[in-house]
Protein backbone atom coordinates (compact mmCIF):
# COMPACT_ATOMS: atom_id res chain seq x y z
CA UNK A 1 -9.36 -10.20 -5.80
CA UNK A 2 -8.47 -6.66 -5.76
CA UNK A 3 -5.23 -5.02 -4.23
CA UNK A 4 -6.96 -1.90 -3.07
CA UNK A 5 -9.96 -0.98 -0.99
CA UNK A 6 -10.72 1.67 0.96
CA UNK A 7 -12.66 -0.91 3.79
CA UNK A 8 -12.11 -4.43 3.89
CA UNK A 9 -14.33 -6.24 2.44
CA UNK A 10 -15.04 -8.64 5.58
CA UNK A 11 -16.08 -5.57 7.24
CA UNK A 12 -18.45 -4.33 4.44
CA UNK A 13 -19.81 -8.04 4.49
CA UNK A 14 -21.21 -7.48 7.78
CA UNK A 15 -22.24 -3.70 7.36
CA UNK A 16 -24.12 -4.91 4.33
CA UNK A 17 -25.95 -8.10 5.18
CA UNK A 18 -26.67 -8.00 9.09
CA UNK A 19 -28.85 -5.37 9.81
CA UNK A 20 -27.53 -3.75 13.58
CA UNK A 21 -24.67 -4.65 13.03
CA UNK A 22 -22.29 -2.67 15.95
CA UNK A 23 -18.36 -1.93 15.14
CA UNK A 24 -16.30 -0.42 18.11
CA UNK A 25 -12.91 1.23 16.30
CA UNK A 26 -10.11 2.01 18.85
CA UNK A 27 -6.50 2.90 18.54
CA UNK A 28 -4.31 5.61 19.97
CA UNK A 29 -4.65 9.35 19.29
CA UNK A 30 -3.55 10.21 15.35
CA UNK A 31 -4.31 6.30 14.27
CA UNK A 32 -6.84 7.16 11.86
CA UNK A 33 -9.91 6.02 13.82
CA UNK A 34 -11.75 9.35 12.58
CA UNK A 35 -10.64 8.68 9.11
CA UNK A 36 -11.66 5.24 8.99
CA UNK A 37 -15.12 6.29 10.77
CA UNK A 38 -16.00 8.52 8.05
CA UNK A 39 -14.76 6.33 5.00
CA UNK A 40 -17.10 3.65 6.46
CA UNK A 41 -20.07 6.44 6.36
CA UNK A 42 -19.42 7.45 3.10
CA UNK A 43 -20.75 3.98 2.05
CA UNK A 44 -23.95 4.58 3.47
CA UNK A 45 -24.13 8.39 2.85
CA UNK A 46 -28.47 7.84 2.63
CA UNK A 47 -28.54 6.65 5.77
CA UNK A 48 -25.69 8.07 7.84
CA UNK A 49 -25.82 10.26 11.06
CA UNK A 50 -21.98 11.26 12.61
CA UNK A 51 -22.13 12.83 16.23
CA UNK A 52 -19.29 14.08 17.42
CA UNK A 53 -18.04 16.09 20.29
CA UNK A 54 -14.37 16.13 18.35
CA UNK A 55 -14.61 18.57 15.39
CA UNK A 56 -16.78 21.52 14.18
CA UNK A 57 -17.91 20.76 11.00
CA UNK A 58 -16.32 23.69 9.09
CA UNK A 59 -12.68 22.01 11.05
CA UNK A 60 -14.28 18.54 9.74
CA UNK A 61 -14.02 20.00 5.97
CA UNK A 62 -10.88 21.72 6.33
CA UNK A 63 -9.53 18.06 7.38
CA UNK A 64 -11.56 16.06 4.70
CA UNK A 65 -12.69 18.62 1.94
CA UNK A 66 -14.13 15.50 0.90
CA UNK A 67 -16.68 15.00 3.28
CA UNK A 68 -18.74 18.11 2.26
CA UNK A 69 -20.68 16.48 0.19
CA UNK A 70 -21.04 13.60 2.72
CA UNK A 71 -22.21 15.15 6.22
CA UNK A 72 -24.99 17.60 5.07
CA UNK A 73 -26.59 19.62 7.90
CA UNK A 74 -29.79 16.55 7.96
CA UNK A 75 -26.78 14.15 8.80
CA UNK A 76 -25.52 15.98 12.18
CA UNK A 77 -27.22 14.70 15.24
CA UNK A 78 -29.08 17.85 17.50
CA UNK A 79 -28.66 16.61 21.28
CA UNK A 80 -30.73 19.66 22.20
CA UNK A 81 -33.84 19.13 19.84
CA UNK A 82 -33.82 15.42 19.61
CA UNK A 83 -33.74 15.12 16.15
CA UNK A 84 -31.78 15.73 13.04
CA UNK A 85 -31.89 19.10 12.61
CA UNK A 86 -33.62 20.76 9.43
CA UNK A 87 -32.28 24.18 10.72
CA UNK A 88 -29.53 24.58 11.75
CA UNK A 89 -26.70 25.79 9.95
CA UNK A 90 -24.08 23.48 8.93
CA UNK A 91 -21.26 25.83 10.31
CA UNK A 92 -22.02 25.12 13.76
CA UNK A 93 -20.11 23.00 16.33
CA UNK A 94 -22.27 20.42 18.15
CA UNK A 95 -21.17 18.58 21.34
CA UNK A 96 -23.32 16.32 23.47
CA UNK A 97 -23.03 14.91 26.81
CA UNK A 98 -24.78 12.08 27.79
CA UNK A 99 -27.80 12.10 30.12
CA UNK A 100 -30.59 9.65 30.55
CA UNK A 101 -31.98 11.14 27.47
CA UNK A 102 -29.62 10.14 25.25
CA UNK A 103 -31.21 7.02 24.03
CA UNK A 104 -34.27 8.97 22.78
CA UNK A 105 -32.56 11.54 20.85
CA UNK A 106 -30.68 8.23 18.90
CA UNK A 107 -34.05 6.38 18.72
CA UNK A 108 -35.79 9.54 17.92
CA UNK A 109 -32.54 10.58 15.46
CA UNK A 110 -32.85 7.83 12.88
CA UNK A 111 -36.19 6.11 13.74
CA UNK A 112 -37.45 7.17 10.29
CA UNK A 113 -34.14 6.66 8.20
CA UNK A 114 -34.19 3.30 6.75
CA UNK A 115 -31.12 1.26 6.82
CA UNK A 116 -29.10 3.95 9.32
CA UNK A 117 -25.33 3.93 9.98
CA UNK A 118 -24.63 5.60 12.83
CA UNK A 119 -20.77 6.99 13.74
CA UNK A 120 -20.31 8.22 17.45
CA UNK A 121 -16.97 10.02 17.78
CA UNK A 122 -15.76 9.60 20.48
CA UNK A 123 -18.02 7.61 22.82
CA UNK A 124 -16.18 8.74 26.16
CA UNK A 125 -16.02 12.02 25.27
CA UNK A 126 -19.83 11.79 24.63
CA UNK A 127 -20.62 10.28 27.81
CA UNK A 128 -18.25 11.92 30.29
CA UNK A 129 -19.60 9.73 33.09
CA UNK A 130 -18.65 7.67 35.93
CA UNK A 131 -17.97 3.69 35.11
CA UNK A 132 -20.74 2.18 36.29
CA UNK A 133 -23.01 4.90 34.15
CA UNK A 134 -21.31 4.33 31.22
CA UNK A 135 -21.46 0.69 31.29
CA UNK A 136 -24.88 0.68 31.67
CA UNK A 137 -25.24 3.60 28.64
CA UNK A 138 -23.31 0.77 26.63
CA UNK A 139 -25.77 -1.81 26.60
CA UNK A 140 -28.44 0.53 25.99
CA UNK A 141 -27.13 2.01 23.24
CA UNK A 142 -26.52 -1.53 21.59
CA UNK A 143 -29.54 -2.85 22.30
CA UNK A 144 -31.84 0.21 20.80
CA UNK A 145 -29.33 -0.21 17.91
CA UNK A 146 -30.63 -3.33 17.20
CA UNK A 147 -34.09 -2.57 17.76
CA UNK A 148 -33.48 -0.23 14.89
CA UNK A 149 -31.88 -2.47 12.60
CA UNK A 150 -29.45 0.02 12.43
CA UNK A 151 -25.72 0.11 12.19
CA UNK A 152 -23.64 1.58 14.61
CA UNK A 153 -19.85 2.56 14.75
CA UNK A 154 -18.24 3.52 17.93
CA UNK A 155 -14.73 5.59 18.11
CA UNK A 156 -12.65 5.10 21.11
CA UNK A 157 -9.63 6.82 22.01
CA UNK A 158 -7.21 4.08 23.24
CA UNK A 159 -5.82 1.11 22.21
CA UNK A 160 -6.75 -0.67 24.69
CA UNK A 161 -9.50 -3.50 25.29
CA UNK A 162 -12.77 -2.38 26.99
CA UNK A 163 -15.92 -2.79 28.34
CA UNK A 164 -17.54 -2.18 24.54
CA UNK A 165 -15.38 -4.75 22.91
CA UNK A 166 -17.99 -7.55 25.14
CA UNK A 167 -20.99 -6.55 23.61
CA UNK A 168 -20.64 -4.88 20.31
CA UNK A 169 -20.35 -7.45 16.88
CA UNK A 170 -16.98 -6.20 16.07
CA UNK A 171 -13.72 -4.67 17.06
CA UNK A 172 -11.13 -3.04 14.82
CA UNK A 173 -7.76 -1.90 16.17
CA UNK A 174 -5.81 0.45 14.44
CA UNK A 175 -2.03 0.82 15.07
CA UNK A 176 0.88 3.33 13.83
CA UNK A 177 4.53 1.30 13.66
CA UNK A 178 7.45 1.99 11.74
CA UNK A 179 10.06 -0.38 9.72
CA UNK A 180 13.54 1.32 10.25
CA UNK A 181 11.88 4.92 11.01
CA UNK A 182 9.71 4.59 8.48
CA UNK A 183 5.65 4.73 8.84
CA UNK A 184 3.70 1.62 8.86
CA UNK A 185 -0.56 1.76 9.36
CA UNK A 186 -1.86 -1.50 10.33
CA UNK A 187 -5.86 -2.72 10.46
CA UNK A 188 -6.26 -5.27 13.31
CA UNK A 189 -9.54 -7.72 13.02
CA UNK A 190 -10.15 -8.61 16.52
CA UNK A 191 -13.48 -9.78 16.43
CA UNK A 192 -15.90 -10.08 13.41
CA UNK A 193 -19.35 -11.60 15.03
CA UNK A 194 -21.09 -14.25 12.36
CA UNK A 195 -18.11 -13.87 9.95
CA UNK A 196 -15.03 -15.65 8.80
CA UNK A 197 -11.54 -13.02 9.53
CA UNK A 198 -10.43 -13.81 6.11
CA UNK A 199 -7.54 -11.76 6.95
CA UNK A 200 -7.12 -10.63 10.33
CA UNK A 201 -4.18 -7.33 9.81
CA UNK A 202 -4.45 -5.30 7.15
CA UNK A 203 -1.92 -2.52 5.97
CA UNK A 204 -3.51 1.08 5.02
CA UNK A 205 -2.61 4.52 4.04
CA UNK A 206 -4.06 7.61 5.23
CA UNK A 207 -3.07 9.70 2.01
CA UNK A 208 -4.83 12.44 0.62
CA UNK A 209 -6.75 12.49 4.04
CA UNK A 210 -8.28 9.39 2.99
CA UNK A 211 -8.51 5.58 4.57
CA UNK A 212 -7.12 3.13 2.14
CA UNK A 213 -6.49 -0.38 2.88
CA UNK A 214 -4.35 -2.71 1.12
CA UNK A 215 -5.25 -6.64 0.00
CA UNK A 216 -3.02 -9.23 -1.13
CA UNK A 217 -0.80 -9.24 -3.61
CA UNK A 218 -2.06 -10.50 -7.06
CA UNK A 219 -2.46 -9.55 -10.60
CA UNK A 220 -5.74 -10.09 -12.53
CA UNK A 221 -5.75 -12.34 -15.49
CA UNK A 222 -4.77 -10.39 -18.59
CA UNK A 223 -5.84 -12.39 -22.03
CA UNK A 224 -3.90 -10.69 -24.02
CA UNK A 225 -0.77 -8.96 -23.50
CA UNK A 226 0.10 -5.72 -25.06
CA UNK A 227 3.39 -4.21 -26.46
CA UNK A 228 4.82 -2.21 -23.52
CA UNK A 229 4.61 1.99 -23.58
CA UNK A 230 7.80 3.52 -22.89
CA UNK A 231 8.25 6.20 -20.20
CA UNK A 232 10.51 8.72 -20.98
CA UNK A 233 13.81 9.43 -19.43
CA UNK A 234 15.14 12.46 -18.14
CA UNK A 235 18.51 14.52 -18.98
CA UNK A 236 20.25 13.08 -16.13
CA UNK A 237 17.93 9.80 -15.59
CA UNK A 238 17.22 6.66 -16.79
CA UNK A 239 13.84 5.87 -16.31
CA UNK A 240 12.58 3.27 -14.06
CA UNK A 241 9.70 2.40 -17.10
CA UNK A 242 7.11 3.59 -14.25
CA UNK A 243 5.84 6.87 -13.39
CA UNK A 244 5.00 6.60 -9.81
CA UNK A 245 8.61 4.74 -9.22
CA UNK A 246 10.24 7.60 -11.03
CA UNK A 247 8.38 9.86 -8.93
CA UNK A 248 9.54 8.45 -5.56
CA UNK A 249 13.25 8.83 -6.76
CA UNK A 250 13.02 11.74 -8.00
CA UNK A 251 12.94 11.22 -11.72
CA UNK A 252 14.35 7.88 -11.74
CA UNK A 253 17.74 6.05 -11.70
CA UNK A 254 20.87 8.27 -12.44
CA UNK A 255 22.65 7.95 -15.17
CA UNK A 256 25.78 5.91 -14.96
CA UNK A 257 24.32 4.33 -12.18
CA UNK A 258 24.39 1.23 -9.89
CA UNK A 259 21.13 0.24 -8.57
CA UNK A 260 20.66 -2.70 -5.53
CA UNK A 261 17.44 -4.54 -5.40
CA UNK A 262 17.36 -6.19 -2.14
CA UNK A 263 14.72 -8.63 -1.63
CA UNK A 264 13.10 -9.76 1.59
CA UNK A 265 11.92 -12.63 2.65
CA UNK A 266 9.20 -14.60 1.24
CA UNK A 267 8.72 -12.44 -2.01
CA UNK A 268 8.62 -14.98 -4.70
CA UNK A 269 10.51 -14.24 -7.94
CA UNK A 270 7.45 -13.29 -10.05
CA UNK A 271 6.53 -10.46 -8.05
CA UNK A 272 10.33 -8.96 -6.90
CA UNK A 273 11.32 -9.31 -10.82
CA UNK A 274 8.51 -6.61 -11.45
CA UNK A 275 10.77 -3.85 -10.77
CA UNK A 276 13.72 -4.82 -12.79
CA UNK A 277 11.31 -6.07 -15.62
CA UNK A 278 9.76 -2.40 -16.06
CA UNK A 279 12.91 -1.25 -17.01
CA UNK A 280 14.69 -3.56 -18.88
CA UNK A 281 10.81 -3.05 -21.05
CA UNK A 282 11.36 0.58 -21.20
CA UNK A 283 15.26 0.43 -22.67
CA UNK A 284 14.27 -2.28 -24.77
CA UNK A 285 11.40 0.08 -26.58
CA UNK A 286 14.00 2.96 -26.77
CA UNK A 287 15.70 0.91 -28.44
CA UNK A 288 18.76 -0.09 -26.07
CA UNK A 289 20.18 -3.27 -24.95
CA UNK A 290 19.55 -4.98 -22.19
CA UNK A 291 22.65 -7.54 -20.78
CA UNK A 292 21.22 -10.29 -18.41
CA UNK A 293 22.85 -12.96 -15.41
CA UNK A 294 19.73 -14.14 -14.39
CA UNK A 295 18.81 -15.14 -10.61
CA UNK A 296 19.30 -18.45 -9.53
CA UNK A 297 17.01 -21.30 -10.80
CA UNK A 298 16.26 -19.07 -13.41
CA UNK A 299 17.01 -19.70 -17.07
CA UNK A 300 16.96 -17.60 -20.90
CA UNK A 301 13.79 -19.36 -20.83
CA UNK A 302 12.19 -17.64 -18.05
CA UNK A 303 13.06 -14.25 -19.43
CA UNK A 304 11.76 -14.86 -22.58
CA UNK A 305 8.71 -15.29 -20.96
CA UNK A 306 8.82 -12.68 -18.46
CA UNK A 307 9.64 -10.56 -21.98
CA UNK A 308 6.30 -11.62 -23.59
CA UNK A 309 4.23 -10.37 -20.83
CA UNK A 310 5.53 -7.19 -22.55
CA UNK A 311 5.33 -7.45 -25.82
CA UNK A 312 8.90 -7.66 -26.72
CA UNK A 313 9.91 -11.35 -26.45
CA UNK A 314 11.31 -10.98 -29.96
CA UNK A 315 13.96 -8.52 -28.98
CA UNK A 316 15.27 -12.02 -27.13
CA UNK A 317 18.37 -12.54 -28.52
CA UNK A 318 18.70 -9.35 -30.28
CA UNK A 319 18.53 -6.42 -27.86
CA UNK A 320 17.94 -8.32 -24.78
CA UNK A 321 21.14 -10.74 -24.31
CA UNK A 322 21.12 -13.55 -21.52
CA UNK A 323 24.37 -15.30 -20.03
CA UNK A 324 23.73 -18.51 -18.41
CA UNK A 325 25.99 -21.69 -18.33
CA UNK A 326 28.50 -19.77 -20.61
CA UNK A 327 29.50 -17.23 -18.32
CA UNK A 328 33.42 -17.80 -17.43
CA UNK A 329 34.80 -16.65 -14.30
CA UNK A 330 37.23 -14.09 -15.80
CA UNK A 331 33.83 -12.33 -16.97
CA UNK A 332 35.13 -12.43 -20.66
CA UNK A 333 31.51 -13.10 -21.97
CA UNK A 334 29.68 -10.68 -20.49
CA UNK A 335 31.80 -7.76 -21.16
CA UNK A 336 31.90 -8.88 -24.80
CA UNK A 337 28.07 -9.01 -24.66
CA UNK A 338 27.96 -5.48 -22.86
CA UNK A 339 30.31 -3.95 -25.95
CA UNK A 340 28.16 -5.54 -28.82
CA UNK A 341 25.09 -4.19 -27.55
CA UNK A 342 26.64 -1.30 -26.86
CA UNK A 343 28.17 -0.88 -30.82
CA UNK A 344 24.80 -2.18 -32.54
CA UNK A 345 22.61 0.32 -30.74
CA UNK A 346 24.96 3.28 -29.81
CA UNK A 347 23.09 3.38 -26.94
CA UNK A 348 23.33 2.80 -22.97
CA UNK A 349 23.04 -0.43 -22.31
CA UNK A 350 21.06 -2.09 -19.00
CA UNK A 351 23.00 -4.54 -17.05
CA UNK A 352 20.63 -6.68 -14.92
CA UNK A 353 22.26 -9.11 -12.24
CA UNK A 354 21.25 -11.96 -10.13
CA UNK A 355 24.00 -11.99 -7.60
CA UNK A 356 22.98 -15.21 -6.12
CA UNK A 357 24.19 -16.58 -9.53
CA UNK A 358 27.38 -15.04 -9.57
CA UNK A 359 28.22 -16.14 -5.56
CA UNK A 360 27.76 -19.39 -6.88
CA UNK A 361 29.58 -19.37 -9.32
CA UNK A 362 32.65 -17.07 -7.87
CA UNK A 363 32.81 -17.59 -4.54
CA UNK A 364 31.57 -14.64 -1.97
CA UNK A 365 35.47 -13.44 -1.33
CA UNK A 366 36.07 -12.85 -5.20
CA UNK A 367 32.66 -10.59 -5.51
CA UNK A 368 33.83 -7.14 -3.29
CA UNK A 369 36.39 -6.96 -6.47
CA UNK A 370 34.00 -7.76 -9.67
CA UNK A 371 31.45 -5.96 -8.07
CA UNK A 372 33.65 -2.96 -7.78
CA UNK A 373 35.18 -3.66 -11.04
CA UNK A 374 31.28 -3.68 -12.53
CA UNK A 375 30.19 -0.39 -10.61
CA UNK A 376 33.22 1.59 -12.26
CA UNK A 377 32.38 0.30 -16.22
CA UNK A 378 28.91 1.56 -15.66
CA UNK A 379 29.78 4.70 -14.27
CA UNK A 380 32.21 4.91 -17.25
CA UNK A 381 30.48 4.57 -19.57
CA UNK A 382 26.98 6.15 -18.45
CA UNK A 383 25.40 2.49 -18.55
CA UNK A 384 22.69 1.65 -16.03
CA UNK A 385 23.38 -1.56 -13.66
CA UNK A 386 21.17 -2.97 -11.76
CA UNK A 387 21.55 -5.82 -9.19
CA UNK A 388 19.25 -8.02 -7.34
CA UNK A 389 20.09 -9.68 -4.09
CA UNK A 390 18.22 -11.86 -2.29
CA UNK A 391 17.92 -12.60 1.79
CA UNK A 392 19.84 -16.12 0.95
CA UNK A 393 23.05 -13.60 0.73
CA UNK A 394 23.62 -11.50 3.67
CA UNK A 395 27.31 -10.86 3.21
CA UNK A 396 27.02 -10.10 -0.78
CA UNK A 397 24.07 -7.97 -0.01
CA UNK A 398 26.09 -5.53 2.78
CA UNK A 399 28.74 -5.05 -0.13
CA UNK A 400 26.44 -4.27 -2.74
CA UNK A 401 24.53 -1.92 -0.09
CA UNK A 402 28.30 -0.08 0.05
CA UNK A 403 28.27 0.41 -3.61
CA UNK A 404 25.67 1.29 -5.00
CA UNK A 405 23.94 4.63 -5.49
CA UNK A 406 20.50 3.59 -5.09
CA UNK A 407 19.53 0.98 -3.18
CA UNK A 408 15.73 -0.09 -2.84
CA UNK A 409 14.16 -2.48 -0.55
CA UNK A 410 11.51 -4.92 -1.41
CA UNK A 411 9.20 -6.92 0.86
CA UNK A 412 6.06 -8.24 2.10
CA UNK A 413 4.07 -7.06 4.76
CA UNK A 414 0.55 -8.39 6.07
CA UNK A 415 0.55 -10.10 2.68
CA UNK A 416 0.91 -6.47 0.60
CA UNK A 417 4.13 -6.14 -1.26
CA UNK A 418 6.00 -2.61 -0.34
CA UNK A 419 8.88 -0.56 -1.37
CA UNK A 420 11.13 1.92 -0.02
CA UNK A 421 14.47 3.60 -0.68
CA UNK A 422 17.22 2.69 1.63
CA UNK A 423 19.37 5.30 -0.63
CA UNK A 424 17.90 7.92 -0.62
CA UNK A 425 15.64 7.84 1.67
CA UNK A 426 12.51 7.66 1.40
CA UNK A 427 8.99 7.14 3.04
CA UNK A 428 6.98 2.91 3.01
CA UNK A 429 4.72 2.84 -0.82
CA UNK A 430 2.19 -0.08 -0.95
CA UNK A 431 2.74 -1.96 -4.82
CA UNK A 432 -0.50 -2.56 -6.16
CA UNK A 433 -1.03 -4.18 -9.60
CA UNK A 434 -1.99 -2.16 -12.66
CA UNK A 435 -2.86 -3.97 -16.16
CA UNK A 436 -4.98 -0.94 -17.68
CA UNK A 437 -2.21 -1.04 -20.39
CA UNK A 438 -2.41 -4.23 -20.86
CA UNK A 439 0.98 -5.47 -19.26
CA UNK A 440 1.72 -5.62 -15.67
CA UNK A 441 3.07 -2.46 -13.88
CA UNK A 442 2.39 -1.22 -10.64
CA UNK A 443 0.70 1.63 -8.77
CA UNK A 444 2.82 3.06 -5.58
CA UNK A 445 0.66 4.30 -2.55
CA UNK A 446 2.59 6.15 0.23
CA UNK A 447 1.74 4.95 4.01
CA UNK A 448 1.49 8.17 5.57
């Protein structure tokens, strides 16, 4: 299954295997409905005709530098000549209004082009009539669409259901939200004629001007894994072991750090433990130690394994230290841990928590003090910490939220894992899996 598409696939389905086929996109103004429109013609560049009343076409490229080699001057529809237009020069605006003709100069338009894909945008704007005119334009224009065995996408500019959404095969809402000021895109299936709505919201990104949805979160099967590749730090940062994480905050975590992973709800522990995994991988490989409370349930076992997925499961019990049933509540062991790993590498040393652990085992009124207590040592001495907390501990959370310098957010959304900093601040990025080295990491998409 793949984690990133540009359309969804249910939508391609239909495009690809019903012939007429009609697709009415509507959302509010700055939504992406033109953006999606011309993604979906880019599939079927042979056979695709855009009208528009919106855009010039030399505004069209400025927008999407992309599309120039997409709309050529044979793709823009000529309401005046009735045809494609062979002469005209590709600089020109072209607005239509409809009149009873209109239906010719479509059926005349793309008559010869096998397998067409026509994108009308915006279809009030093109008909500018009363109701009752336009209703009737609507069936017209669906039927003759059919007749064609040609495809047929229809922008409208509200949000709204209309008339259109009756007759046409299938309806796609597109919506702008935001979680805590932040920008969400969301893909709404409404209707999907002759097709199952496999998944009826989708999250997507408009960057780099282009439509980009997101699937569900899941990692390919990798056969073998490979040792992982370090990333390099910075003078004043640790790195996160990923570029595009590094690149979100700004070169990565600071040294002498303390670093909250909060966890939403309903991310299981195999996909949240992919951030703090990267980097325990990358101080491993530069040869530092790594000090380890695990999460609840979890066991030296489970890191060992999620250690081998990176090619450094034999640093287990040498670099990479795990405290489990013999931690002791005055936090002996684990400082003793910390200062070997700190004397056998002369390094920095990572100290990874599960803080659901350690509220079991201290009690949530002793943790504002060892948490403090924790925060200070790694500032001290210039270690990285980094602590996970999970929705099952509100109050530990809201102290470790106090705390720490950075503190990033991790959660699902329509199915498609995100991230965002809480401190600093920063903008929604879809996760995506990445195994082209032969481990997992992850690709960060901004939702803009």
């Amino acid at each position: 299954m793949k984690n990133k598409e540009d359309i969804p696939t249910e939508i391609l389905e239909a495009f690809n295997q019903i012939k007429g086929y009609s697709l009415i996109v509507r959302g509010a103004p700055g939504s992406g409905k033109t953006t999606f429109a011309l993604e979906l013609l880019k599939k079927y560049i042979e056979g695709g005709v855009y009208f528009t009343t919106r855009s010039a076409p030399k505004a069209l490229y400025r927008q999407y530098p992309w599309l120039k080699n997409i709309v050529y001057k044979d793709n823009i529809l000529d309401p005046i000549q009735s045809y494609v237009s062979k002469e005209i020069d590709i600089s020109e605006a072209f607005e239509y209004r409809y009149k009873p003709e209109l239906m010719k100069t479509i059926y005349d338009s793309v008559a010869n082009i096998k397998n067409a894909t026509i994108v009308i945008d915006n279809w009030y704007a093109v008909t500018e009539q009363t109701e009752e005119l336009r209703k009737m334009a609507e069936i017209e224009l669906i039927d003759a669409i059919r007749g064609l065995d040609a495809n047929l996408v229809i922008v409208l500019e509200q949000d709204k259901q209309t008339s259109l959404d009756y007759p046409v095969d299938a309806v796609v809402v597109l919506n702008k939200e935001n979680i805590e000021g932040r920008c969400v895109r969301e893909l709404r299936l409404n209707k999907l004629r002759g097709f199952e709505i496999k998944q009826s919201v989708y999250l997507f990104t408009l960057f780099g001007g282009r439509f980009q949805s997101f699937d569900t979160f899941k990692y390919p099967k990798i056969e073998k894994y490979k040792r992982f590749i370090s990333v390099p730090d910075s003078k004043t940062h640790f790195s996160t072991g990923n570029k595009d994480l590094n690149e979100m905050l700004e070169h990565g975590y600071p040294r002498g750090s303390y670093v909250f992973i909060e966890v939403g709800k309903d991310v299981d522990y195999a996909t949240y433990f992919l951030i703090p995994i990267l980097a325990v991988a990358n101080f491993v490989t530069l040869g530092r130690g790594v000090s380890i409370i695990p999460v609840s349930g979890k066991s030296p076992e489970n890191i060992k394994y999620e250690a081998s997925r990176y090619g450094i499961e034999n640093e287990v019990n040498s670099l990479i230290k795990v405290s489990a049933n013999s931690l002791k509540k005055d936090f002996q062991n684990w400082n003793e841990m910390v200062l070997n790993l700190k004397e056998k590498t002369g390094e920095s040393v990572l100290r990874l928590i599960g803080y659901d652990t350690m509220e079991a085992l201290f009690g949530r009124s002793a943790l504002s003090e060892i948490i403090s207590l924790e925060a200070q040592s790694i500032s001290d001495n210039k270690d990285l910490g980094i602590a996970i907390g999970k929705d099952s501990t509100p109050e530990t959370n809201k102290i470790l939220a106090d705390i720490a310098e950075i503190h990033l957010k991790i959660e699902k959304r329509n199915r498609v894992l995100i991230i965002y900093g809480k401190k600093p601040e920063t903008g929604i990025y879809a996760v995506t899996p990445d195994i082209s080295n032969g481990y997992p990491d992850i690709k960060l998409t901004p939702i803009v």
